[in-house]
N, C-alpha and C. Protein backbone atom coordinates (compact mmCIF):
# COMPACT_ATOMS: atom_id res chain seq x y z
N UNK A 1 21.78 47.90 -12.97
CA UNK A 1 20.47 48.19 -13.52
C UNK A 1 19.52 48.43 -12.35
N UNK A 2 18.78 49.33 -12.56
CA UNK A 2 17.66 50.02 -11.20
C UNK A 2 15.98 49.00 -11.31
N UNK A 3 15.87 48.98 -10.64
CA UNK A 3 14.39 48.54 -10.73
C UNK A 3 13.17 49.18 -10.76
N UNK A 4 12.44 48.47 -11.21
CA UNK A 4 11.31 49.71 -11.67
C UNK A 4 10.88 50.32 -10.43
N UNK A 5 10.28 51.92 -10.36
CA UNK A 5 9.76 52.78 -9.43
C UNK A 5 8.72 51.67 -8.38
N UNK A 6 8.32 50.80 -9.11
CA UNK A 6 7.44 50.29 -8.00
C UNK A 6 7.86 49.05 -7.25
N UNK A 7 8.96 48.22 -7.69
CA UNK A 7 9.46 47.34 -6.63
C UNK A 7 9.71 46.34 -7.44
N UNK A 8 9.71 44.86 -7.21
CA UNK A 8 9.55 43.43 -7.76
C UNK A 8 8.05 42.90 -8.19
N UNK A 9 8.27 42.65 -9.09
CA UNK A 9 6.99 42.33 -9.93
C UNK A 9 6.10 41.11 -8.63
N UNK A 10 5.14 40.67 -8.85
CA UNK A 10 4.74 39.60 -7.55
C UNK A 10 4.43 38.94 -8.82
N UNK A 11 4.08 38.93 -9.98
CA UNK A 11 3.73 37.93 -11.29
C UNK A 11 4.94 37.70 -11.61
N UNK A 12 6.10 38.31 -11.59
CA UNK A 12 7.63 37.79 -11.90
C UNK A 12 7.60 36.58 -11.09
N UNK A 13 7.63 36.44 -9.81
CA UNK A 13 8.07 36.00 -8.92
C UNK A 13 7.16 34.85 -8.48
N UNK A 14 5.68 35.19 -8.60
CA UNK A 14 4.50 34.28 -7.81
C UNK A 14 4.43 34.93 -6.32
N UNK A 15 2.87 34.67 -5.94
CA UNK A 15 2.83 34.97 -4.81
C UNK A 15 3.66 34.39 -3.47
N UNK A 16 3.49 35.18 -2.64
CA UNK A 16 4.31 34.61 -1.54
C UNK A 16 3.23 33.07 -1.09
N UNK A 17 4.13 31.99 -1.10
CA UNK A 17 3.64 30.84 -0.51
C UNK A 17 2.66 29.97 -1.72
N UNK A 18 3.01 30.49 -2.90
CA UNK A 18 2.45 30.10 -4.07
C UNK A 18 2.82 28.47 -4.19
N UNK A 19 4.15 28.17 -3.83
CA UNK A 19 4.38 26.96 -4.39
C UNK A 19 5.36 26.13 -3.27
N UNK A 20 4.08 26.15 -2.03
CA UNK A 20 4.33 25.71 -0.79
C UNK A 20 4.02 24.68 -0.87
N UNK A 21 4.19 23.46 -0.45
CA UNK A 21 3.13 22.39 -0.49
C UNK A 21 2.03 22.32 0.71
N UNK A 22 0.58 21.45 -0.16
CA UNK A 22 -0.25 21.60 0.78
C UNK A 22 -0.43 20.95 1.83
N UNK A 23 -1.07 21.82 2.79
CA UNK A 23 -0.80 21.16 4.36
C UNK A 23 -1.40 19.39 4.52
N UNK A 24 -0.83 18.23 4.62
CA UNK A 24 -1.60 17.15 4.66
C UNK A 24 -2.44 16.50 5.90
N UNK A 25 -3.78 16.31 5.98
CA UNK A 25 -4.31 15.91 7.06
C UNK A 25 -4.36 14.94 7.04
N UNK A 26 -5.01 14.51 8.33
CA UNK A 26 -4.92 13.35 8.70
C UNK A 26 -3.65 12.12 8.64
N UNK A 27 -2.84 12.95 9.16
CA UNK A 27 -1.43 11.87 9.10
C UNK A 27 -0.96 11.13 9.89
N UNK A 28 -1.25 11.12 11.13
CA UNK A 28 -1.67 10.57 12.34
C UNK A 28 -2.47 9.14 12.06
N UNK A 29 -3.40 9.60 11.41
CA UNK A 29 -4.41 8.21 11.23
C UNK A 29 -3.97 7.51 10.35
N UNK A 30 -3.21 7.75 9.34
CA UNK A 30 -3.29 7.52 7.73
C UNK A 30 -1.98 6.51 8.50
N UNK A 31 -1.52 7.19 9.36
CA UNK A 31 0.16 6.48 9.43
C UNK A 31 -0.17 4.88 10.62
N UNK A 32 -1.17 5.16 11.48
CA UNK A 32 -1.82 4.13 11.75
C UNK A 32 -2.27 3.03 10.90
N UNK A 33 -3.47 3.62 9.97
CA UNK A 33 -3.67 2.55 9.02
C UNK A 33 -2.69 1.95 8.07
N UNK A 34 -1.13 2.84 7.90
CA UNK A 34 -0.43 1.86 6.92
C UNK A 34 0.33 1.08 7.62
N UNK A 35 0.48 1.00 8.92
CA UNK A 35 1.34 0.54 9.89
C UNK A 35 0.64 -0.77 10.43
N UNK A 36 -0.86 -0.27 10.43
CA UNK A 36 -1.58 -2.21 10.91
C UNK A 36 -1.91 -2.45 9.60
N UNK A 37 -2.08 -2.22 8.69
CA UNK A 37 -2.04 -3.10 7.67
C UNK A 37 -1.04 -3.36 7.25
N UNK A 38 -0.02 -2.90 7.00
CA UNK A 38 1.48 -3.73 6.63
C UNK A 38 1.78 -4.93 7.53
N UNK A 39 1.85 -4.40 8.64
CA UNK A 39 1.58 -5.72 9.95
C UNK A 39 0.56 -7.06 9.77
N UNK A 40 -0.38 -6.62 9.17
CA UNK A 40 -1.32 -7.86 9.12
C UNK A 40 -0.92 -8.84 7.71
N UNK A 41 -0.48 -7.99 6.74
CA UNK A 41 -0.23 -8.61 5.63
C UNK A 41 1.29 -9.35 6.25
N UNK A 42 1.91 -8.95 7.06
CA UNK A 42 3.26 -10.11 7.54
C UNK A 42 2.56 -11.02 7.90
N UNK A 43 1.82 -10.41 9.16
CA UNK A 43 1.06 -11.66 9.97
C UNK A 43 0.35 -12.61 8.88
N UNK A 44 -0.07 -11.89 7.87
CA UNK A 44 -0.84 -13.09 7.39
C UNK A 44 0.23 -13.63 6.21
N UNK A 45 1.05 -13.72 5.68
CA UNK A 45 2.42 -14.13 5.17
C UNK A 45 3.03 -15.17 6.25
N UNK A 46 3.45 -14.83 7.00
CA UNK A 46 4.28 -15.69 8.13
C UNK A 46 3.26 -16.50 8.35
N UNK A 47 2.01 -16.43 8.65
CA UNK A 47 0.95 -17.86 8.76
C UNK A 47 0.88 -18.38 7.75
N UNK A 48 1.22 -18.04 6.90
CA UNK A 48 1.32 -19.16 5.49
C UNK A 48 2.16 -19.93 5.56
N UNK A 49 3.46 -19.63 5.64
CA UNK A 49 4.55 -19.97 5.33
C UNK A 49 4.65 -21.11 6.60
N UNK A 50 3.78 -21.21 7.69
CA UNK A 50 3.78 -22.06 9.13
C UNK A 50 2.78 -23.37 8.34
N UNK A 51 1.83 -22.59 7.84
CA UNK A 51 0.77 -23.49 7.14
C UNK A 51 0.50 -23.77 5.42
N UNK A 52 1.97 -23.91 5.13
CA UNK A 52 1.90 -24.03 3.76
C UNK A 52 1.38 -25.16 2.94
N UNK A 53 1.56 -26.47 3.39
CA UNK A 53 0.94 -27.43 2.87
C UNK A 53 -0.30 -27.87 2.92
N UNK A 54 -1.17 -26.93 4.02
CA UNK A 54 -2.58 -27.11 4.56
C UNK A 54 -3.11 -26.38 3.40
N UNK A 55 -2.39 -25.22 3.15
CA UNK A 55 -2.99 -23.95 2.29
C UNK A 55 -2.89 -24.68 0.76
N UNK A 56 -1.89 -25.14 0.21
CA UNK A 56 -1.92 -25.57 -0.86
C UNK A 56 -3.06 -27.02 -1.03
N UNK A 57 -2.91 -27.60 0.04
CA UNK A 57 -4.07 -28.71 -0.14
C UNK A 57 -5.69 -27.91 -0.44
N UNK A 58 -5.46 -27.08 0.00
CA UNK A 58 -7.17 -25.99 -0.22
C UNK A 58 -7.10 -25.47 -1.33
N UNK A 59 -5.87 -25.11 -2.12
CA UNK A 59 -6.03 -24.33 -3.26
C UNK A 59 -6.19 -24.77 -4.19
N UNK A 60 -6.28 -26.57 -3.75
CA UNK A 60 -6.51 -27.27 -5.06
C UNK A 60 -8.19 -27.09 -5.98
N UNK A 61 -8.97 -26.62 -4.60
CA UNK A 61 -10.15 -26.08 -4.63
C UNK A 61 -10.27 -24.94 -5.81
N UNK A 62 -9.49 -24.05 -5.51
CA UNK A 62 -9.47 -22.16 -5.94
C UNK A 62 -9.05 -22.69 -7.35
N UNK A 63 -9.83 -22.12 -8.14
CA UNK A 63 -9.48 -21.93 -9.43
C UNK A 63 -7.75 -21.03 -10.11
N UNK A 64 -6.44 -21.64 -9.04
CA UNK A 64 -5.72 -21.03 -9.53
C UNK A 64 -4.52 -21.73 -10.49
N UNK A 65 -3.57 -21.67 -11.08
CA UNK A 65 -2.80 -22.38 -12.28
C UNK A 65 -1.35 -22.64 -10.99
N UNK A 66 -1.05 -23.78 -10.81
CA UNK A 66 -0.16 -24.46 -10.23
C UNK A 66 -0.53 -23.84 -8.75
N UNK A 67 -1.12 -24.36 -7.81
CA UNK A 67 -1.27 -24.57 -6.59
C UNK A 67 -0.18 -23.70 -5.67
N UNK A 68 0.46 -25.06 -5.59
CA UNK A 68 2.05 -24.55 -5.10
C UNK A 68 3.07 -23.42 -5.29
N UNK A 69 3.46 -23.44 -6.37
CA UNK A 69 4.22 -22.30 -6.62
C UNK A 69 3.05 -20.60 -6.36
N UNK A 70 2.08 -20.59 -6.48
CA UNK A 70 0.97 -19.72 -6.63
C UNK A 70 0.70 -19.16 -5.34
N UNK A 71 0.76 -19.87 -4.15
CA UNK A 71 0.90 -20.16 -2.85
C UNK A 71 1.86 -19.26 -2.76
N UNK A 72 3.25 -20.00 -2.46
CA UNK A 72 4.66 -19.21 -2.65
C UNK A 72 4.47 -17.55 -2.97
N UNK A 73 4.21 -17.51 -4.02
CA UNK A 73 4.13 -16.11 -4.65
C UNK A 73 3.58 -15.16 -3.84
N UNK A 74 2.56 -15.44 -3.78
CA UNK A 74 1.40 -14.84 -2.90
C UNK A 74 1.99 -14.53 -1.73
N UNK A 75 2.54 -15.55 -1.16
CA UNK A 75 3.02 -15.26 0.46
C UNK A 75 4.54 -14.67 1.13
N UNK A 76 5.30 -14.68 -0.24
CA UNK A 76 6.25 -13.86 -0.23
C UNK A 76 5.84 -11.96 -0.92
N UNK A 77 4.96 -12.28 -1.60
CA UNK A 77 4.71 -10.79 -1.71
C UNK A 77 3.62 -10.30 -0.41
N UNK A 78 2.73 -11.24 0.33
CA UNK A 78 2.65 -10.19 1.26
C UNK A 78 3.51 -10.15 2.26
N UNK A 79 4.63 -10.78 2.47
CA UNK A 79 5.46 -10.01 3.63
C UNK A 79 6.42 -8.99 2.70
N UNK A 80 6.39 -8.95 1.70
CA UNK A 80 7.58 -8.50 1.19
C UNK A 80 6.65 -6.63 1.04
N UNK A 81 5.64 -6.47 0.84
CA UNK A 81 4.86 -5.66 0.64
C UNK A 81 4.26 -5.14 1.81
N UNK A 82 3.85 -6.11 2.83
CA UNK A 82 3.85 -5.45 3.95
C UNK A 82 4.99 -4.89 4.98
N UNK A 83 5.97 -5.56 4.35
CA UNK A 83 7.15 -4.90 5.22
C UNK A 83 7.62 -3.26 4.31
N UNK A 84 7.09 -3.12 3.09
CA UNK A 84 7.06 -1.86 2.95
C UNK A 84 6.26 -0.82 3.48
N UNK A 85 5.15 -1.47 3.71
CA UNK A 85 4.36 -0.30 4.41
C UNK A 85 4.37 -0.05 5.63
N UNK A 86 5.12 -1.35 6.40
CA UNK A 86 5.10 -0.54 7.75
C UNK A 86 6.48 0.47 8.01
N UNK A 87 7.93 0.21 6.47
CA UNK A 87 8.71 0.57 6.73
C UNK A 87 8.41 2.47 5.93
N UNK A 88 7.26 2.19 5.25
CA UNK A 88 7.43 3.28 4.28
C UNK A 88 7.56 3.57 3.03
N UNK A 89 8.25 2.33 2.80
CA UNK A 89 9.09 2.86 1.33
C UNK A 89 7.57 3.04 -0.09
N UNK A 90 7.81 3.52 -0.29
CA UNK A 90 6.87 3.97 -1.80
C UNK A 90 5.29 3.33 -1.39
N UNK A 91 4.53 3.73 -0.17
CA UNK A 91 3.63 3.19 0.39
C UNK A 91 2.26 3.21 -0.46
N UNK A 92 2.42 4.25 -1.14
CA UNK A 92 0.85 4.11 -2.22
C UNK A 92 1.32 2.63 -3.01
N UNK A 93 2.55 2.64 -3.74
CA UNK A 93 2.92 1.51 -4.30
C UNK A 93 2.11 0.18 -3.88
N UNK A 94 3.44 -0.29 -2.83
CA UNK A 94 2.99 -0.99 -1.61
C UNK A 94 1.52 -1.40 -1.74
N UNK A 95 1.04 -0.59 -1.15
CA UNK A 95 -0.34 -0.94 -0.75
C UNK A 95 -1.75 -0.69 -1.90
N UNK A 96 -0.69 -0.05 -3.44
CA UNK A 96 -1.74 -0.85 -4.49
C UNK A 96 -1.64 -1.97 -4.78
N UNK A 97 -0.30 -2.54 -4.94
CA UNK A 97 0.17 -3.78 -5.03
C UNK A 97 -0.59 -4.93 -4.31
N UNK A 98 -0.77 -4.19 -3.13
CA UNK A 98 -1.41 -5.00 -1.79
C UNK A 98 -3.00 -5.10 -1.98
N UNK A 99 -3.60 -4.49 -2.22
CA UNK A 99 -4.64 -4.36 -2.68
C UNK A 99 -4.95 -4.95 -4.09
N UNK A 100 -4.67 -5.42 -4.79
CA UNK A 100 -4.40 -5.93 -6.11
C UNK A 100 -4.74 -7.70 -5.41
N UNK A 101 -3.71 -8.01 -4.57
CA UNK A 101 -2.96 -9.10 -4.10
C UNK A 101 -4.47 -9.56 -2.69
N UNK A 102 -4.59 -8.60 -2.34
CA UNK A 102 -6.15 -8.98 -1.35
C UNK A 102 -7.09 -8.67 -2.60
N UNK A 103 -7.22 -8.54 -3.48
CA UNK A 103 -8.79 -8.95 -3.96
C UNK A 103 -8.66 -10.07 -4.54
N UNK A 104 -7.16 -10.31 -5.05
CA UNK A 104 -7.20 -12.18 -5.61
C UNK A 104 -7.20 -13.32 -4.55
N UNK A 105 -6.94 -13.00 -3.48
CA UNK A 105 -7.38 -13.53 -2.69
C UNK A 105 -8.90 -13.58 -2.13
N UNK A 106 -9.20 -12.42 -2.21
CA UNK A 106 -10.91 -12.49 -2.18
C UNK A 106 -11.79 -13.32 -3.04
N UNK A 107 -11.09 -13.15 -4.33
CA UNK A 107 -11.86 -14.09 -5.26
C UNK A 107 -11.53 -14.78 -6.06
N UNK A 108 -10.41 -15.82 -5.08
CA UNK A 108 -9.93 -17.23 -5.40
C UNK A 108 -10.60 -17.99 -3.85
N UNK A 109 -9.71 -17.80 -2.71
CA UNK A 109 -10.21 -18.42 -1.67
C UNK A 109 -10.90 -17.47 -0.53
N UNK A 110 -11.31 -16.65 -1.13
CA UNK A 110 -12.59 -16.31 0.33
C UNK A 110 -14.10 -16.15 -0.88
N UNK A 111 -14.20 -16.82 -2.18
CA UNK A 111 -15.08 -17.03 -2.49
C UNK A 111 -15.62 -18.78 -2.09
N UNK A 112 -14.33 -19.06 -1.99
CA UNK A 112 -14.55 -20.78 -1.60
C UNK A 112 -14.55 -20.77 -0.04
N UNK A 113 -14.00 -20.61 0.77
CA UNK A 113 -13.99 -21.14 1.95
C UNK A 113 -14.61 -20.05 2.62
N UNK A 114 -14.60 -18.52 2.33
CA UNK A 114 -15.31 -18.00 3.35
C UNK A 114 -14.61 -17.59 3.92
N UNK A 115 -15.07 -17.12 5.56
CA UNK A 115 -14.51 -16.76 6.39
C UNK A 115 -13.61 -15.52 6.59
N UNK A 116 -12.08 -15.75 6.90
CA UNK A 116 -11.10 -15.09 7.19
C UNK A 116 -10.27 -14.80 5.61
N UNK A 117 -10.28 -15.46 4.91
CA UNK A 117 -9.89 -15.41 3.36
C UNK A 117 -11.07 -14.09 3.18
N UNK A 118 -12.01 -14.18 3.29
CA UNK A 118 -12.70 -13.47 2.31
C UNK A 118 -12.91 -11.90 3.27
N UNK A 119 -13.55 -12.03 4.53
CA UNK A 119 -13.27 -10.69 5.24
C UNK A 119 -12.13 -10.42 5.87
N UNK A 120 -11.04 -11.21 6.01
CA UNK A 120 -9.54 -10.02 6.59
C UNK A 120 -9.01 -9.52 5.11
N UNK A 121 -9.35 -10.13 3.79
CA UNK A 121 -8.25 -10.07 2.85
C UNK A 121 -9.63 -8.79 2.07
N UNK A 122 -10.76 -8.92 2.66
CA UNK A 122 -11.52 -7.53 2.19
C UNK A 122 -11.49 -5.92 3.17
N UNK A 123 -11.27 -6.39 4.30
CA UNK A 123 -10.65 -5.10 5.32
C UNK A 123 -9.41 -4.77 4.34
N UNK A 124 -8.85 -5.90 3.89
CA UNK A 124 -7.19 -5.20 4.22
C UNK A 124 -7.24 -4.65 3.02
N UNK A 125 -8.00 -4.78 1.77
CA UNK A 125 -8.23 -4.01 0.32
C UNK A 125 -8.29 -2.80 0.70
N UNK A 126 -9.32 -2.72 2.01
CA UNK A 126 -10.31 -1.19 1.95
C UNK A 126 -8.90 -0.71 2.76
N UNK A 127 -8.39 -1.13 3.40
CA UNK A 127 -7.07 -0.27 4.19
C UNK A 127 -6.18 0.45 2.94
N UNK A 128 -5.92 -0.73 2.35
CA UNK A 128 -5.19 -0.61 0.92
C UNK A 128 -5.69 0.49 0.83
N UNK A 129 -6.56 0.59 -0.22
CA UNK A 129 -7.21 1.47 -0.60
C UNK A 129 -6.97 2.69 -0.47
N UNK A 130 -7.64 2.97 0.93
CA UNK A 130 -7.46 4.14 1.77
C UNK A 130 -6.02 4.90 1.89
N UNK A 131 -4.82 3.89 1.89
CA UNK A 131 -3.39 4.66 1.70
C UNK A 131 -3.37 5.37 0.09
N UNK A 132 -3.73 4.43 -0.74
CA UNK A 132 -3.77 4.62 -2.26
C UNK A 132 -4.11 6.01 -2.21
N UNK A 133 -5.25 6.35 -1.54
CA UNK A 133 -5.79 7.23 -2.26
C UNK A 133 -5.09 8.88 -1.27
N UNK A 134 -5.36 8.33 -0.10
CA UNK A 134 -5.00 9.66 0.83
C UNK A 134 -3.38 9.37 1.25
N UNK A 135 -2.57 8.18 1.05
CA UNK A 135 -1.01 8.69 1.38
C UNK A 135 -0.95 7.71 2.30
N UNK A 136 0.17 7.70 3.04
CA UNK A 136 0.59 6.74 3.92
C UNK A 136 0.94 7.49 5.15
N UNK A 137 0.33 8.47 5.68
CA UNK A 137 0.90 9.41 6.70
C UNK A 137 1.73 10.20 6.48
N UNK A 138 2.40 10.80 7.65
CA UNK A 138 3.52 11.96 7.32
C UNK A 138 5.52 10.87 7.44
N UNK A 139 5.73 10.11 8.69
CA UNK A 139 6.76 9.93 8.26
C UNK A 139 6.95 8.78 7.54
N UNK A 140 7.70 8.88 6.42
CA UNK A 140 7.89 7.59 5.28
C UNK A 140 9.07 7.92 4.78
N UNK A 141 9.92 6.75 4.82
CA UNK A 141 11.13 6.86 4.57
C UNK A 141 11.44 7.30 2.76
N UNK A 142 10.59 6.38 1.74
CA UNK A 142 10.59 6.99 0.48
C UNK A 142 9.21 7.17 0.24
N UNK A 143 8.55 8.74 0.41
CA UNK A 143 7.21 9.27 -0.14
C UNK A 143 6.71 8.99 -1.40
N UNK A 144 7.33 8.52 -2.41
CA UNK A 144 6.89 8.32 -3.49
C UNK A 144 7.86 7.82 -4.48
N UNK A 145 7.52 7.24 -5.58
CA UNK A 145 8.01 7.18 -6.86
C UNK A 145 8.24 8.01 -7.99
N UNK A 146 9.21 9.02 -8.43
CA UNK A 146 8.80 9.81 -9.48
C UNK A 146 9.61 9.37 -10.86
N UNK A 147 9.79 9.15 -11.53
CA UNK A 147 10.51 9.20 -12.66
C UNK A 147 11.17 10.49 -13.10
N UNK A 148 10.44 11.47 -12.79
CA UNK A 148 11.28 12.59 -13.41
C UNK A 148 12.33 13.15 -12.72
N UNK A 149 12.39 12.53 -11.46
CA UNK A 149 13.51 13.07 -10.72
C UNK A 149 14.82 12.21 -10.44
N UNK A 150 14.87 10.76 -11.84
CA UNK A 150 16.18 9.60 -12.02
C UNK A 150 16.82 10.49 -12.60
């Protein structure tokens, strides 16, 4: 079969570079910020876990439901969450999760004690945040979550 006198349709086909993906900026920085904040959420995980019974004696303060175990939770999901973001894996995830996890901390114990509870665990929201919304940089071992592609 011949093709028409004038060539390949470009509406058959789409334009050239139609369904390129778009160029992402700032990946450099973005990959900085998910890299010290995954780091800080270990760092601040592994200081729990050094100072666990100090921390639970304070939380008797924080309006939270079983102290102890609540503690635990908390401090295994931020290393477990920050070791995703500095490794990559599903980093918007990650670091909504993480962000979720620093504002209950903001307003359980950095409404009570202040300090380092209430501004490292409010930096590390806005870091959060900031991956949430613009990405986790360029290299990441799993870029995303899709369902449509199980």
């Amino acid at each position: 079969m011949r093709a028409p006198a004038g060539g390949p349709s470009l509406i058959e086909h789409g334009m050239p570079g139609q369904y390129a993906p778009a160029p992402r900026r700032g990946g450099p920085l973005l990959l900085v910020v998910r890299v010290v904040s995954g780091l800080a959420a270990i760092v601040a995980g592994l200081l729990d876990v050094l100072g666990h019974a100090a921390i639970v004696q304070h939380a008797a303060d924080w309006p939270l439901p079983a102290p102890a175990v609540t503690v635990w939770v908390g401090t295994i999901l931020l290393i477990v969450l920050g070791l995703g973001l500095v490794l990559g894996l599903a980093s918007r995830l990650c670091a909504l999760l993480l962000l979720i996890l620093a504002l209950v901390i903001v307003a359980t114990a950095g409404r009570v004690e202040g300090g380092l509870p209430l501004y490292g665990a409010a930096l590390l929201a806005v870091a959060c945040l900031l991956v949430v919304a613009r990405g986790g940089g360029t290299p990441e071992l799993l870029d995303r979550i899709d369902p449509r592609t199980w």
